[in-house]
Protein backbone atom coordinates (compact mmCIF):
# COMPACT_ATOMS: atom_id res chain seq x y z
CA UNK A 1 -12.18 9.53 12.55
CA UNK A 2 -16.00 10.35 13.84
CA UNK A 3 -17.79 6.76 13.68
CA UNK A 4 -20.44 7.95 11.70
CA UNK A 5 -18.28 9.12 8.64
CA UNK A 6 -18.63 6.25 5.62
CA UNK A 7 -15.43 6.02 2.77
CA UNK A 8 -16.02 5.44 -0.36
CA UNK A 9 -14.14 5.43 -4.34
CA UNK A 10 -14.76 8.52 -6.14
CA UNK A 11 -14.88 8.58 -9.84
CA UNK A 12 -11.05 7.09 -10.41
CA UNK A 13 -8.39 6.48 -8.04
CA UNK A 14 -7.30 9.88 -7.43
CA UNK A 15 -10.60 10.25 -5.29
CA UNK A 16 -11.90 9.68 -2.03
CA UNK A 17 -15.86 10.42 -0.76
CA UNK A 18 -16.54 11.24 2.62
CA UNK A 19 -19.74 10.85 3.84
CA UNK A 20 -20.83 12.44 7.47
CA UNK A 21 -22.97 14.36 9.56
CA UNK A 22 -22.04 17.69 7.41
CA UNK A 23 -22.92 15.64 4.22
CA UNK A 24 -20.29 14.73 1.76
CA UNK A 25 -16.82 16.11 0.78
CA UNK A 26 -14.88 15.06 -2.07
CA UNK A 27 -11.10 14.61 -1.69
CA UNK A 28 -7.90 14.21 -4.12
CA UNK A 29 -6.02 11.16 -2.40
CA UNK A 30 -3.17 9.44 -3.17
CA UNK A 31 -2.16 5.46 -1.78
CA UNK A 32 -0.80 7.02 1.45
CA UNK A 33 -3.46 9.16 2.27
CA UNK A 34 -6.52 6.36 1.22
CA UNK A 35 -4.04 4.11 3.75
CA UNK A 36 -4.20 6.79 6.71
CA UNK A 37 -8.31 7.14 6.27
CA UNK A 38 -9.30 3.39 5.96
CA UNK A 39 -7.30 2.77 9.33
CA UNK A 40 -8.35 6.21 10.76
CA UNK A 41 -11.77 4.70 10.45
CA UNK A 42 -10.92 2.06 11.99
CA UNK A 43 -9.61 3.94 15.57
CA UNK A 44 -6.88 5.97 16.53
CA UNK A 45 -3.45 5.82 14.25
CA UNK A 46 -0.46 7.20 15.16
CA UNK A 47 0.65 8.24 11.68
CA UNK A 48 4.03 7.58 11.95
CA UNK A 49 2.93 3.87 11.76
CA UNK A 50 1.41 4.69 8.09
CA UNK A 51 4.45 4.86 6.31
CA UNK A 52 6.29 6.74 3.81
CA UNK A 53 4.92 8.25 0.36
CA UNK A 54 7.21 6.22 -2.19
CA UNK A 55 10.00 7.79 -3.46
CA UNK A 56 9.71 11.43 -1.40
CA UNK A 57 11.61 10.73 1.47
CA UNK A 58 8.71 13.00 3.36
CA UNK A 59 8.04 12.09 6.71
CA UNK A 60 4.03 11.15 5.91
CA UNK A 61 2.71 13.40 8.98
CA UNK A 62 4.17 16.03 6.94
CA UNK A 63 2.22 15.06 3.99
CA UNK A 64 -0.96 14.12 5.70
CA UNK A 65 -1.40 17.29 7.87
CA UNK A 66 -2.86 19.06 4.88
CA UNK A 67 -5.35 16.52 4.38
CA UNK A 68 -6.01 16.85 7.76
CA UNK A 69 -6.46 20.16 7.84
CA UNK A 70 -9.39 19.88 5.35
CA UNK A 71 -10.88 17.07 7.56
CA UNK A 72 -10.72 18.70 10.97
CA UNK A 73 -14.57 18.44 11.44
CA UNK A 74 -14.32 14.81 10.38
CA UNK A 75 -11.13 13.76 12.82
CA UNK A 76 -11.61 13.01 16.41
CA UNK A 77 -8.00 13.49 18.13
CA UNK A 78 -6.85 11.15 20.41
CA UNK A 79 -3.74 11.25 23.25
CA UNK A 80 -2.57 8.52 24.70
CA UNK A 81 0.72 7.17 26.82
CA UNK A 82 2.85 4.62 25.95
CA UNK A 83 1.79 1.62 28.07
CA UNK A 84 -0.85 -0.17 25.85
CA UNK A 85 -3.48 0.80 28.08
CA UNK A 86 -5.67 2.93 26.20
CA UNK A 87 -6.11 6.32 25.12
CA UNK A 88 -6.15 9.48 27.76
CA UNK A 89 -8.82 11.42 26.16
CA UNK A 90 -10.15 11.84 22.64
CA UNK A 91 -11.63 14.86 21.37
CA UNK A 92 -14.64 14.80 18.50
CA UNK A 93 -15.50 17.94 16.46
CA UNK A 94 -19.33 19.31 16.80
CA UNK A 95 -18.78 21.92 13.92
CA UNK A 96 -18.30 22.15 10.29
CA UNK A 97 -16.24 24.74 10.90
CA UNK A 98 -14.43 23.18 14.18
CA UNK A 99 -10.43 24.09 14.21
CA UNK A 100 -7.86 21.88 16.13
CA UNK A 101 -4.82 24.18 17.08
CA UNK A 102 -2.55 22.05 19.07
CA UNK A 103 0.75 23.86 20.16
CA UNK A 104 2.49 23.60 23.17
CA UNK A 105 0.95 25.26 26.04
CA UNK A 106 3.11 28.28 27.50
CA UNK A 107 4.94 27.72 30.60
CA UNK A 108 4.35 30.46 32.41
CA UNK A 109 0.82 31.40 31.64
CA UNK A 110 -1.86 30.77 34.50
CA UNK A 111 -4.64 28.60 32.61
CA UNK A 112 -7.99 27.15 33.80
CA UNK A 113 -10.85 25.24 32.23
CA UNK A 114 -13.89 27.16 30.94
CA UNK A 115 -15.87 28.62 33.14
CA UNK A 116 -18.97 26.58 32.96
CA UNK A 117 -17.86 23.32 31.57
CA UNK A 118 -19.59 20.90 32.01
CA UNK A 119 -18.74 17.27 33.11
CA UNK A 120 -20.76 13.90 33.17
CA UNK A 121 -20.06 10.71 33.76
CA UNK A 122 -21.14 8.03 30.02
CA UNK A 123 -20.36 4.62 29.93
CA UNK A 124 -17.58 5.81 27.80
CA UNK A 125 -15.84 7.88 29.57
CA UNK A 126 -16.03 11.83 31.07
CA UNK A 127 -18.15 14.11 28.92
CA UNK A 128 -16.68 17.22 28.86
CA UNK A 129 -18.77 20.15 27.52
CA UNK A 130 -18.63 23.86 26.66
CA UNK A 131 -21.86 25.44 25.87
CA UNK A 132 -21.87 26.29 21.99
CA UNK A 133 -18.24 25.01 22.09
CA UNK A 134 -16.91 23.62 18.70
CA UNK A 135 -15.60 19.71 20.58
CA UNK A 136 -16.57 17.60 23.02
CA UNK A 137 -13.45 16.22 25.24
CA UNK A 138 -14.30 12.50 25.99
CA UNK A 139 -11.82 11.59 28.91
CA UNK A 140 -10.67 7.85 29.24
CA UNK A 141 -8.41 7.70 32.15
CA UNK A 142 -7.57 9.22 35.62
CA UNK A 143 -4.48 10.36 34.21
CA UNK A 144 -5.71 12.97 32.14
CA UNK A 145 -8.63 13.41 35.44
CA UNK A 146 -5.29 14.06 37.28
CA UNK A 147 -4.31 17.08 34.44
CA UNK A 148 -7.93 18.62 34.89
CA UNK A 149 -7.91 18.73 38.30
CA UNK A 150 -5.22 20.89 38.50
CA UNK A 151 -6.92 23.54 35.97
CA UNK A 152 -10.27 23.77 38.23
CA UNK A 153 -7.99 26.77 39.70
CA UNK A 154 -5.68 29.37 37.65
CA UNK A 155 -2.27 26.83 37.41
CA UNK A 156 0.72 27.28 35.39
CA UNK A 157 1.61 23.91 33.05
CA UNK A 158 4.89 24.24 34.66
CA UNK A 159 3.70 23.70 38.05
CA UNK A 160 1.08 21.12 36.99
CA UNK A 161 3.74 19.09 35.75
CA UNK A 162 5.88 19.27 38.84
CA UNK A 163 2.57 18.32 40.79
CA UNK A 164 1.90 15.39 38.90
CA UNK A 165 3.46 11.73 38.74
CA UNK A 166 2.91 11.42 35.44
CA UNK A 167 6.07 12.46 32.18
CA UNK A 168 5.80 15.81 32.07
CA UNK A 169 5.24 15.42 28.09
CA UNK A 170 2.09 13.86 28.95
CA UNK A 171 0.99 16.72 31.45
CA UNK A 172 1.87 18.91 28.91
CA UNK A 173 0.24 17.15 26.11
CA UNK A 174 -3.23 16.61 27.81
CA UNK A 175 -2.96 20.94 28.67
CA UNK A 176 -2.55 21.25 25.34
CA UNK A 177 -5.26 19.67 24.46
CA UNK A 178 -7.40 21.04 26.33
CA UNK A 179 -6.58 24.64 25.08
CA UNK A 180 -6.98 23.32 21.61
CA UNK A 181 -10.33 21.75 22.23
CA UNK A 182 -11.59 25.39 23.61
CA UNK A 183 -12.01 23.41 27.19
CA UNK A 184 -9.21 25.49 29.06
CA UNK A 185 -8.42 29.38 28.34
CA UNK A 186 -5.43 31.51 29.89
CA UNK A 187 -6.73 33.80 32.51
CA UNK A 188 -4.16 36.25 33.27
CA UNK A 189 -3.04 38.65 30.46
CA UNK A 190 0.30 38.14 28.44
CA UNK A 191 3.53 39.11 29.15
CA UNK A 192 4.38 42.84 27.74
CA UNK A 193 6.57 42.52 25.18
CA UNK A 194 10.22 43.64 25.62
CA UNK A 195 10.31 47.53 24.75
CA UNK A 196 12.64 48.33 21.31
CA UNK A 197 16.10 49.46 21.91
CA UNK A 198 16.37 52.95 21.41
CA UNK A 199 18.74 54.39 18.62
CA UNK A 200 21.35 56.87 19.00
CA UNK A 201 20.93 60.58 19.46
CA UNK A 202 20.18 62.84 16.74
């Protein structure tokens, strides 16, 4: 979650204030959910690690990704590998109405970055920037400096992950968030789709 956002009790235990840049948002929470903020606020969570809500039997990314959804201008994203070394890059929202779409990036599509992104060295990493873009991409390691490399040019995630040493889950993880960030685009139209089957003769 954005460092700047402050947690508090709302009126009972049912509620959860956030405070933040946008001002303050009220929010119906239950145990699990209060759980996943306080250690959201502490750094990235993987929320598998959270736990279960009591009794459902719900896998709790299934019942946190609505609450999610109403925070995505709150929650900064984070990807990282597992080797203990740190995250790859995180990405922090800039707009109220900032939306994260991460899906897996198509194969066979030719994608870049943004023309005009811009890049610059912090003590925290590389700043990555789109003018009036919606996130800022804060990159952490030369894995993920690998991934961008290879989408300075038009490049397929299929060949960037044969290029690469690294899992291909990771290459294809980093893509994707890239394209969910706004930082990379697809820049060469989509496939046609397959024309209908004509019926018989009248």
């Amino acid at each position: 979650m954005d460092e700047d956002v402050i947690l508090v009790g709302g009126d009972d235990d049912s509620e959860t204030v956030l405070s933040g840049r946008w001002g303050v948002q009220r929010l119906k929470t239950d145990g699990l959910v209060r759980e996943a903020l306080r250690r959201m606020q502490l750094g990235p969570v993987r929320l598998a690690n959270v736990g279960l809500e009591p009794g459902s039997g719900a896998p709790d990314r299934l019942i946190l990704l609505p609450v999610l959804r109403e925070l995505a201008h709150l929650v900064v994203r984070t990807i990282a590998m597992d080797d203990l070394l740190g995250p790859l890059l995180s990405v922090y929202p800039l707009s109220r109405d900032a939306v994260f779409r991460l899906g897996a990036p198509p194969a066979d599509r030719l994608l870049r970055l943004v023309v005009g992104t811009s890049l610059v060295l912090r003590s925290d990493g590389l700043v990555m920037e789109v003018r009036d873009g919606p996130y800022r991409v804060v990159v952490h390691r030369p894995e993920a400096v690998w991934v961008m490399g290879m989408l300075t040019r038009p490049c397929r995630p299929k060949d960037a992950v044969a290029a690469l040493p690294l899992p291909p889950g990771v290459t294809r993880g980093v893509i994707g968030y890239l394209l969910a960030a706004g930082m990379a685009v697809p820049v060469d139209p989509p496939p046609a789709p397959a024309p209908l089957p004509l019926g018989p003769a009248q």
